[in-house]
Every structure is written in structure tokens, then in C-alpha cells.
Protein backbone atom coordinates (compact mmCIF):
# COMPACT_ATOMS: atom_id res chain seq x y z
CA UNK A 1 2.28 -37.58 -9.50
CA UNK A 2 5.02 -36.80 -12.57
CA UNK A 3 7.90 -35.18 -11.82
CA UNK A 4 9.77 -33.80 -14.29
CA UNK A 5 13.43 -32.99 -14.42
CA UNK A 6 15.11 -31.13 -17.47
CA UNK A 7 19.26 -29.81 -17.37
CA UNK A 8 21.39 -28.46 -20.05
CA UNK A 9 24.90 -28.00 -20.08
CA UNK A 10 24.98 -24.02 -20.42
CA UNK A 11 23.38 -21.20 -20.18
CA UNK A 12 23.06 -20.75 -24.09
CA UNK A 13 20.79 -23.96 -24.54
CA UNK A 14 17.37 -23.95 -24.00
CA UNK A 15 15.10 -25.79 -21.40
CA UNK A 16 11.68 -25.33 -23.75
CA UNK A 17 12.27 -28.30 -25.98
CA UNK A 18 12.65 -30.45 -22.25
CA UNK A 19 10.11 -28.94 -20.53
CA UNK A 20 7.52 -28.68 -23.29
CA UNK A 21 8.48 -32.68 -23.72
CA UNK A 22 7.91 -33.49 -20.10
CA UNK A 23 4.41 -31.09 -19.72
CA UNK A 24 2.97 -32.84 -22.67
CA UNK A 25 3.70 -36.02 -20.77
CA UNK A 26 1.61 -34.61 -17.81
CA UNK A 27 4.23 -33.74 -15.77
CA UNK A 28 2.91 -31.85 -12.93
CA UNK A 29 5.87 -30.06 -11.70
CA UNK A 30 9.34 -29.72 -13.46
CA UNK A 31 12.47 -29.07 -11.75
CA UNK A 32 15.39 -27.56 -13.71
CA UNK A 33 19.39 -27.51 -13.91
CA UNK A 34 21.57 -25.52 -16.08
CA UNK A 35 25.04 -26.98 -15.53
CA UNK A 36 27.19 -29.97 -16.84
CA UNK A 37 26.13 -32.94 -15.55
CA UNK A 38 29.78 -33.69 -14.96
CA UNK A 39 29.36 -31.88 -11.57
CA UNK A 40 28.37 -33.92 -8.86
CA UNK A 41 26.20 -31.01 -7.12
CA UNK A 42 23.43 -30.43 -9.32
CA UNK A 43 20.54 -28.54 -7.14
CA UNK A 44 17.43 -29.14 -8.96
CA UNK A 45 18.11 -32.83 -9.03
CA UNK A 46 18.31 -32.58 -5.08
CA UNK A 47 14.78 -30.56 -4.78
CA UNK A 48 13.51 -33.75 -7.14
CA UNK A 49 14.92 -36.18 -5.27
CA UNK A 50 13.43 -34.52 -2.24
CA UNK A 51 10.52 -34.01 -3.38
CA UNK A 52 9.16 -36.95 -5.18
CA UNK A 53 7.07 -39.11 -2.43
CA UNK A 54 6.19 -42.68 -2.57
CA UNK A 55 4.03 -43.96 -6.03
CA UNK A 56 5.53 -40.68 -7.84
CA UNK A 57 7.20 -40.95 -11.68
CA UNK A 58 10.36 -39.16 -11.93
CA UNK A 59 10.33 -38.43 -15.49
CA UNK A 60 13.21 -37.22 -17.65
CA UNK A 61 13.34 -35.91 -21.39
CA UNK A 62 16.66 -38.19 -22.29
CA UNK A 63 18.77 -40.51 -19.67
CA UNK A 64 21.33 -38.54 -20.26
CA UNK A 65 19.52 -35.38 -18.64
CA UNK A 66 19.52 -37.51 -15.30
CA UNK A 67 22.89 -39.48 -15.08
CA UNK A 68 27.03 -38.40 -15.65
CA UNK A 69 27.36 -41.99 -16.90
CA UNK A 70 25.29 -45.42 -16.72
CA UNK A 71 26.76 -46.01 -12.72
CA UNK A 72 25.56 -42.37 -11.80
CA UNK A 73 22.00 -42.91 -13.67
CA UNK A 74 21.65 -46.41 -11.81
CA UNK A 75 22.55 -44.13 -8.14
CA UNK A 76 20.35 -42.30 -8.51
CA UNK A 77 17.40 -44.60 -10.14
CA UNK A 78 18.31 -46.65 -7.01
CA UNK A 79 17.80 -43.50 -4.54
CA UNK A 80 14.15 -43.06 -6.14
CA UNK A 81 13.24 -46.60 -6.30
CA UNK A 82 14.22 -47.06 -2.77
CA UNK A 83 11.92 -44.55 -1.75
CA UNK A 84 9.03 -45.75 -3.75
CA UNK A 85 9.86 -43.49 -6.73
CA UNK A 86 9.81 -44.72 -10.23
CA UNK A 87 11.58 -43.66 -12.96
CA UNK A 88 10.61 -42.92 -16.98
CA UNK A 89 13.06 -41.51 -19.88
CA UNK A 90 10.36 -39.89 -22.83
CA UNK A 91 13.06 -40.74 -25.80
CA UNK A 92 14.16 -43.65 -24.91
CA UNK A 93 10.43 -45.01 -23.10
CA UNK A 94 11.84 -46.78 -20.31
CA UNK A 95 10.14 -46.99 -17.14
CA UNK A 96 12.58 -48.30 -14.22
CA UNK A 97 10.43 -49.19 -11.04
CA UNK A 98 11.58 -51.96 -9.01
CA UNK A 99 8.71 -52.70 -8.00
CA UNK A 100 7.57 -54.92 -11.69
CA UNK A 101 9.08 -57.44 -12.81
CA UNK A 102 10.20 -55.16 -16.23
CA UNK A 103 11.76 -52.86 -14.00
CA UNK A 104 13.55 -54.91 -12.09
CA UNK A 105 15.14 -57.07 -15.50
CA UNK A 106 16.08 -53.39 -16.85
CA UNK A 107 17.44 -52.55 -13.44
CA UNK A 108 19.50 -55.59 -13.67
CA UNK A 109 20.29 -54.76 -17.32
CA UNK A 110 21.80 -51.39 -16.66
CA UNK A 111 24.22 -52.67 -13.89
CA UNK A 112 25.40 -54.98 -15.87
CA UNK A 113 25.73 -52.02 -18.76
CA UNK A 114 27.80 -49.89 -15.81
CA UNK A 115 29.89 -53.09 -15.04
CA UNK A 116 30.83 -53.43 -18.02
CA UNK A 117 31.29 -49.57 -18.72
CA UNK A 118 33.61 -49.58 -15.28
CA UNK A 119 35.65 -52.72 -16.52
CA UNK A 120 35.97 -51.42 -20.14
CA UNK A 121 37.68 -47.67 -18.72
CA UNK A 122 39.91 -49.61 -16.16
CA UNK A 123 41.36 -51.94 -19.50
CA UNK A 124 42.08 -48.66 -21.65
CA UNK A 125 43.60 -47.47 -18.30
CA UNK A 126 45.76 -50.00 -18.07
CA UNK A 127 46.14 -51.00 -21.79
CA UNK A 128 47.41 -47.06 -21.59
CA UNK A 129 50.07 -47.57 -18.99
CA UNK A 130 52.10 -50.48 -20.69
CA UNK A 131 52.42 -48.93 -23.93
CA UNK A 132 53.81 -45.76 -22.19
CA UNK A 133 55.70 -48.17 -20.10
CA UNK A 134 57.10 -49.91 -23.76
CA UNK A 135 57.77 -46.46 -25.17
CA UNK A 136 60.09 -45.98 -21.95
CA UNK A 137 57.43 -43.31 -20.21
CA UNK A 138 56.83 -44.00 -16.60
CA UNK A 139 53.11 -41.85 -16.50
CA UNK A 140 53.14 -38.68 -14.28
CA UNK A 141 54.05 -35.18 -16.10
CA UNK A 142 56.41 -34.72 -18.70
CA UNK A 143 60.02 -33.06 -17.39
CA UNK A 144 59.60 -29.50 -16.87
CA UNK A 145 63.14 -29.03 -16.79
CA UNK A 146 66.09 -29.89 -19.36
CA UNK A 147 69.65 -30.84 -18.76
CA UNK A 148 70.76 -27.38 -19.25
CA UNK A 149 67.91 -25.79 -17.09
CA UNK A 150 69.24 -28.31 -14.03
CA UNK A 151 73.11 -27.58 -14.64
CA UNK A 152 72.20 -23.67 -14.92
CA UNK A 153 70.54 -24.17 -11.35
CA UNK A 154 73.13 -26.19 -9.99
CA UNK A 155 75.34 -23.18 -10.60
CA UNK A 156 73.27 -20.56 -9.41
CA UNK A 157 72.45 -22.65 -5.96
CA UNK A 158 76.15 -23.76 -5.63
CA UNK A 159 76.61 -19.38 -5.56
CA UNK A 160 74.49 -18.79 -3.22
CA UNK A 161 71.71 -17.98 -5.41
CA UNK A 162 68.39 -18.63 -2.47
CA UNK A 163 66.38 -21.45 -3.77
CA UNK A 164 63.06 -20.14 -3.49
CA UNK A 165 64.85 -17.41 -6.32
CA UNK A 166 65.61 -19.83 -8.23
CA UNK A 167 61.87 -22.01 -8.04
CA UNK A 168 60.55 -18.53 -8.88
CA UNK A 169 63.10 -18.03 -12.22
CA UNK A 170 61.97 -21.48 -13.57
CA UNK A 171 58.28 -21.16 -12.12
CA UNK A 172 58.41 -24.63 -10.04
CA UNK A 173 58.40 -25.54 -6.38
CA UNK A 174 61.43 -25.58 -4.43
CA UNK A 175 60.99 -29.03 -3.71
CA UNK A 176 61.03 -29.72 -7.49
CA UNK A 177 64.33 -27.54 -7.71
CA UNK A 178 65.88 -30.26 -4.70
CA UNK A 179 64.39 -33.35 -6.07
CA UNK A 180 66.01 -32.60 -9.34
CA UNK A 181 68.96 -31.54 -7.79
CA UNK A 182 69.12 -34.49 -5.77
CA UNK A 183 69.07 -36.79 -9.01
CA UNK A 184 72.18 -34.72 -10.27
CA UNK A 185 73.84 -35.64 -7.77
CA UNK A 186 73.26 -39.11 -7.82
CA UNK A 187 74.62 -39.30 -11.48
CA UNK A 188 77.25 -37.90 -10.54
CA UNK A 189 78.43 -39.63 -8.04
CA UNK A 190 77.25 -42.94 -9.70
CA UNK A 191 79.80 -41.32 -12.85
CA UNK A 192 82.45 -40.41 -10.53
CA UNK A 193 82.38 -44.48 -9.11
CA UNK A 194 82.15 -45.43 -12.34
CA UNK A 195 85.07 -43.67 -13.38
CA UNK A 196 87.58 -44.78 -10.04
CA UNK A 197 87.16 -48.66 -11.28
């Protein structure tokens, strides 16, 4: 049996163009999403999955309508073909059943495509960090707070001014107020031992 299973993004794009796609392909029954297929919970990709019984086609309009990215697509090809469950893409016309000899070489093909994908994201990541790093930025989130803002705060807590007050004036935590409090303090006392020498 066919199985087909369409998603868009939104609720303002349109399933016909997927589902007319996968009924002219002889799809028996077509399950649907509308939602980004950035969220991990999709629920009409579950009722497929559940669904679909041994010697079944799950069959797709685009890859993209099954998988976030080429290591999602290959989880979930995986899930089907472990259960006996092939797999076939329309635009692209590939069928992924690990069963043949094709299907396992494309199998093989797409981890390798995912690998690759994985390894190419963690080199920008990193790439990323040392030219922050050679600019002088340490990653995390800018400063919230400038020199003034701290000195200003200083003042107010040294008066008696509560700290939660003063996290509410500035709209930060009050452990963000001590932290940066905390580094005041340590520059100047480092300036203080600095100046005694």
C-alpha cells in the first residue's frame, strides 16, 4: 500500500498541490501536517509512521516535506525501513528501501550527505568562535550594562537601595546585579594594590 504524507509550514499554504501529487501517484491514504518541520512533534508523521505495515511505500511530494535536515530524513527513513517500510520522494524519484541493493547505496549515500552536513555546521561553529575570540569577544550575550549603569548601582546598593529594586530598575536578575557588582569590586581592589606599590 502507498502512503502518502504532505506538510506545509503554515496555515496560509496549501496541501492540494501535495496531495493531488501523491493521489496521482496512487497513494491510498494521505496523512497531513501543517507546521514547520523545525518542530520535532509533528502528529501526522506519527499516525504514518504508525500506520504504514510491512511491504508499504511511504511516499512524500519533496524530501523536504519528510525531514528538518538530511540526519532527521535518514531517522526517520531508518524507522520505516526497519519496520519493512520503504520510502519514495515524487520530485526528486528516489526510492529508499533497504531491502535492494539501490536502496541500500542511497541509504549509504545520504549518511554520508548528513556526516558531512554535521561536520560542515560544527567547522562554521568553531571557525565562528576564534574570530570572535580575535576580535576580543568571549561568545555569550553582549553587556547589558555600561560602566555608568554599574557605578549608578553601586551607589544605590551601597544606600540601602534593596537589590531586587534595583534588578527591577535595570530589568535584570539580581544575580546579574551581584555578579557585576562582584567584578567592580575586584577592579577595584586590583587598582587600589596597584596603586600601594
Amino acid at each position: 500500500m502507498k502512503i502518502g504524507y504532505a506538510r506545509v509550514s503554515t496555515g496560509l499554504q496549501n496541501l492540494d498541490l501535495q496531495k493531488d501529487s501523491l493521489e496521482s501517484y496512487g497513494c491510498e491514504k494521505i496523512f497531513t501536517d501543517k507546521i514547520s518541520g523545525a518542530k520535532s512533534k509533528r502528529q501526522g508523521l506519527d499516525e504514518v509512521i504508525n500506520f504504514a505495515r510491512s511491504g508499504d511505500t511511504v511516499v512524500v511530494w519533496r524530501l523536504d516535506r519528510l525531514g528538518r535536515n538530511m540526519e532527521d530524513l535518514i531517522s526517520i527513513v531508518n524507522t520505516l525501513n526497519d519496520r519493512g517500510v520503504s520510502f519514495h520522494s515524487i520530485q526528486e524519484n528516489i526510492t529508499m528501501d533497504k531491502s535492494s541493493s539501490t536502496g541500500q547505496l542511497l541509504f549509504h549515500l545520504f549518511a554520508a550527505f548528513a556526516e558531512f552536513e554535521r561536520n560542515l555546521i560544527l567547522e562554521r561553529s568553531a571557525a565562528g568562535r576564534m574570530a570572535a575570540r580575535a576580535r576580543g569577544r568571549l561568545g555569550g550575550r553582549p553587556e547589558k550594562l555600561t560602566e555608568h549603569d554599574i557605578h549608578l548601582m553601586k551607589t544605590l546598593v551601597d544606600n540601602g537601595t534593596p537589590i531586587k529594586t534595583v534588578a527591577e530598575k535595570w530589568g535584570v536578575s539580581r544575580t546579574t546585579i551581584y555578579r557585576y557588582l562582584e567584578k567592580l569590586e575586584e577592579r577595584e581592589d586590583e587598582k587600589y594594590g596597584e596603586s600601594t606599590h
